[in-house]
C-alpha atoms as a PDB file:
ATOM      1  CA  UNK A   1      28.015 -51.545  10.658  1.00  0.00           C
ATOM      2  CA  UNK A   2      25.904 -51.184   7.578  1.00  0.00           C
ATOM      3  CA  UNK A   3      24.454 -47.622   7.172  1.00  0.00           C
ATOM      4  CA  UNK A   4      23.111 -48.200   3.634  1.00  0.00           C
ATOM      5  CA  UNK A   5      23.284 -46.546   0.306  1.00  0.00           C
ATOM      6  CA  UNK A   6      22.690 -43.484   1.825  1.00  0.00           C
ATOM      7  CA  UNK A   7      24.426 -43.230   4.788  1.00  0.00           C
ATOM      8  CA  UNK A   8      21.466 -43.631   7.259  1.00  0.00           C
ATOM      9  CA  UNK A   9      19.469 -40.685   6.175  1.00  0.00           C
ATOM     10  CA  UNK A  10      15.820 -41.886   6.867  1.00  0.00           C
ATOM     11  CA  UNK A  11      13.320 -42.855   3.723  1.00  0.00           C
ATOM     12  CA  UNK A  12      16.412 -43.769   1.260  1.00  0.00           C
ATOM     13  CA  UNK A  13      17.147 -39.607   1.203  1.00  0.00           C
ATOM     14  CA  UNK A  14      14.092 -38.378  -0.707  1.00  0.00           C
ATOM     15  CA  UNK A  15      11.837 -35.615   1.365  1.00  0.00           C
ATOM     16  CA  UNK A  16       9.014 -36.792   3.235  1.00  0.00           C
ATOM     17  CA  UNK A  17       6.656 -35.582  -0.020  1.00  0.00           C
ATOM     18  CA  UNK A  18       8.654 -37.825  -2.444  1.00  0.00           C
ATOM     19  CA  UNK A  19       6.438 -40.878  -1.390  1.00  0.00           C
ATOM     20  CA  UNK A  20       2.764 -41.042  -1.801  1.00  0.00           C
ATOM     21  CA  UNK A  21       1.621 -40.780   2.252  1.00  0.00           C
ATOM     22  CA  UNK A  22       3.500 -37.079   1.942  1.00  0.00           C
ATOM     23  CA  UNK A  23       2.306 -36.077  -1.532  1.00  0.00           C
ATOM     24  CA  UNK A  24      -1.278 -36.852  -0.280  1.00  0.00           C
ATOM     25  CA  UNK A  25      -0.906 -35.056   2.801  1.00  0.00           C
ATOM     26  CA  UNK A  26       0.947 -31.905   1.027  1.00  0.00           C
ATOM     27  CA  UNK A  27      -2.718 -31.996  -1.502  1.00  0.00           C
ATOM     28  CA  UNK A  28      -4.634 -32.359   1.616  1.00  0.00           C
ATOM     29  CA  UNK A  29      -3.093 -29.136   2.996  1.00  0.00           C
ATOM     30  CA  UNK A  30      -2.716 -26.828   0.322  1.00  0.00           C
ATOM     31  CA  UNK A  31      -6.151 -28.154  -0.684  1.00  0.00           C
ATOM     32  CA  UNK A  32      -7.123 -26.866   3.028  1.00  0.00           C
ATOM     33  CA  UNK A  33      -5.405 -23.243   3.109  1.00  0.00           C
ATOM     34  CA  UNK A  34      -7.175 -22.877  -0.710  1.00  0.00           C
ATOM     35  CA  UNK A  35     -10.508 -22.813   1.066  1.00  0.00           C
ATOM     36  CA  UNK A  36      -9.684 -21.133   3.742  1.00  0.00           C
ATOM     37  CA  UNK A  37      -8.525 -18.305   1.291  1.00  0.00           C
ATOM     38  CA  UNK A  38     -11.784 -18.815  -0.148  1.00  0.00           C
ATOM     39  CA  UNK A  39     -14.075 -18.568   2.713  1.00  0.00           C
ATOM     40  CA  UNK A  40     -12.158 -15.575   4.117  1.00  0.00           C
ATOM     41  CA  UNK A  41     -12.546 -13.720   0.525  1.00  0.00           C
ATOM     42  CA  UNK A  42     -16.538 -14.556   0.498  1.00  0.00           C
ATOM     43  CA  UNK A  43     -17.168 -14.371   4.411  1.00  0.00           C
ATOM     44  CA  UNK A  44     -15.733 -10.659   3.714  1.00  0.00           C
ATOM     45  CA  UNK A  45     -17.308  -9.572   0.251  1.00  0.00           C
ATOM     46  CA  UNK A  46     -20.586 -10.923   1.604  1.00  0.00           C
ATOM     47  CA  UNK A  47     -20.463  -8.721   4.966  1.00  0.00           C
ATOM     48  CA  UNK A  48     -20.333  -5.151   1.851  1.00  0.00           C
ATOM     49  CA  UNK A  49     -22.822  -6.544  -0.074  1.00  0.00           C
ATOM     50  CA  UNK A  50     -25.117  -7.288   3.056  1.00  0.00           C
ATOM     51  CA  UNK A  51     -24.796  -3.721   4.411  1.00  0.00           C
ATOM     52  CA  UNK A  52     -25.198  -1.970   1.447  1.00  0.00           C
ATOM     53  CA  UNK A  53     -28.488  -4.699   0.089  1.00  0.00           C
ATOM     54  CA  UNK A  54     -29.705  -3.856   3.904  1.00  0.00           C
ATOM     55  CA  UNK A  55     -29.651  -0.306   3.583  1.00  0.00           C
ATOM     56  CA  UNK A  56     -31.270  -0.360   0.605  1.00  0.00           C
ATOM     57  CA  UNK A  57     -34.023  -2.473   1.957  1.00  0.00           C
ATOM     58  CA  UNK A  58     -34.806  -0.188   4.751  1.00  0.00           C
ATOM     59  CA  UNK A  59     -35.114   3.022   2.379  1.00  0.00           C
ATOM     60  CA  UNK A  60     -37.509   1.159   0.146  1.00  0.00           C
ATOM     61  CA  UNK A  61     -39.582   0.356   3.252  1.00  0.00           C
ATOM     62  CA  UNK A  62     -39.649   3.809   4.343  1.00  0.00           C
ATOM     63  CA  UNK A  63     -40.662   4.736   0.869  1.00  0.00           C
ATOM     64  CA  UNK A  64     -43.591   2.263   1.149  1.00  0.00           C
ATOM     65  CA  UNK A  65     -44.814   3.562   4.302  1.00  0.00           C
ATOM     66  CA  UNK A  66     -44.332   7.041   3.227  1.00  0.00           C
ATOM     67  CA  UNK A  67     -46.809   5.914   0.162  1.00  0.00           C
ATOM     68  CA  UNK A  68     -49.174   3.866   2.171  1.00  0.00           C
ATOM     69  CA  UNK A  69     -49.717   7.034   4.719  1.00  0.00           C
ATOM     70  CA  UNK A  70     -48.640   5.399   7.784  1.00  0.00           C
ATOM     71  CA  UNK A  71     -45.665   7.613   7.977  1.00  0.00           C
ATOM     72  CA  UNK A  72     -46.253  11.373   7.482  1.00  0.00           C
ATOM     73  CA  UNK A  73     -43.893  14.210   5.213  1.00  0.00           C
ATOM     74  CA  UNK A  74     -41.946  15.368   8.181  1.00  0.00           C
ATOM     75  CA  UNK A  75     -41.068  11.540   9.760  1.00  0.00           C
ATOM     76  CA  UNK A  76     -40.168  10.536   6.217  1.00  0.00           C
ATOM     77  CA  UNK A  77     -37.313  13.065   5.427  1.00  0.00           C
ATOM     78  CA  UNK A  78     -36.034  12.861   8.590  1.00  0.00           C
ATOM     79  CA  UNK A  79     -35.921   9.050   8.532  1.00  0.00           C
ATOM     80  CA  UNK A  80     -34.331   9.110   5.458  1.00  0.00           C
ATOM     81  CA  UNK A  81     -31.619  11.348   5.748  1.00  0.00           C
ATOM     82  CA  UNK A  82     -30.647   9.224   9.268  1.00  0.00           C
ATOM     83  CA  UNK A  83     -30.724   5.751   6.732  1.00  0.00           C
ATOM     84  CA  UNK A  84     -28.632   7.948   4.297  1.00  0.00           C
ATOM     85  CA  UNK A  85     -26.557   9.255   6.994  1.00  0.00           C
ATOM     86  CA  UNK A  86     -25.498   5.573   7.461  1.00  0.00           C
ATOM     87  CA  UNK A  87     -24.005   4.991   4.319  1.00  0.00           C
END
């Protein structure tokens, strides 16, 4: 029985990324975990910025409240020092 040049080993011996079906799908997957990295590095840095850019909204509302008079002395520095206690 003939077993061929390589003694029967599947794909004449090379790897399954040696021919260009593999190589595509080895680009396709390291091409997938890259933006998965990616997403997971932004999704996360975003969440930081969020918080702190939401804190900082809410103070600067306070303060223009405080200066429009809807919110009196008292209200405003305990407000305040409950959004600053959040930080």
């Amino acid at each position: 029985m003939y077993r061929g040049l390589n003694g029967g080993w599947a794909m004449a011996g090379y790897p399954f990324w040696a021919h260009w079906g593999g190589i595509g799908m080895v680009i396709v997957i390291l091409a997938a975990i890259a933006i998965a990295i990616v997403a997971i590095v932004r999704t996360g840095r975003s969440n930081r910025v969020e918080h702190g850019a939401a804190e900082a909204r809410g103070l600067d509302i306070l303060a223009e409240r405080f200066a429009r008079g809807e919110v009196d002395a008292e209200t405003y520095r305990s407000m305040k020092a409950e959004l600053e206690a959040k930080s």
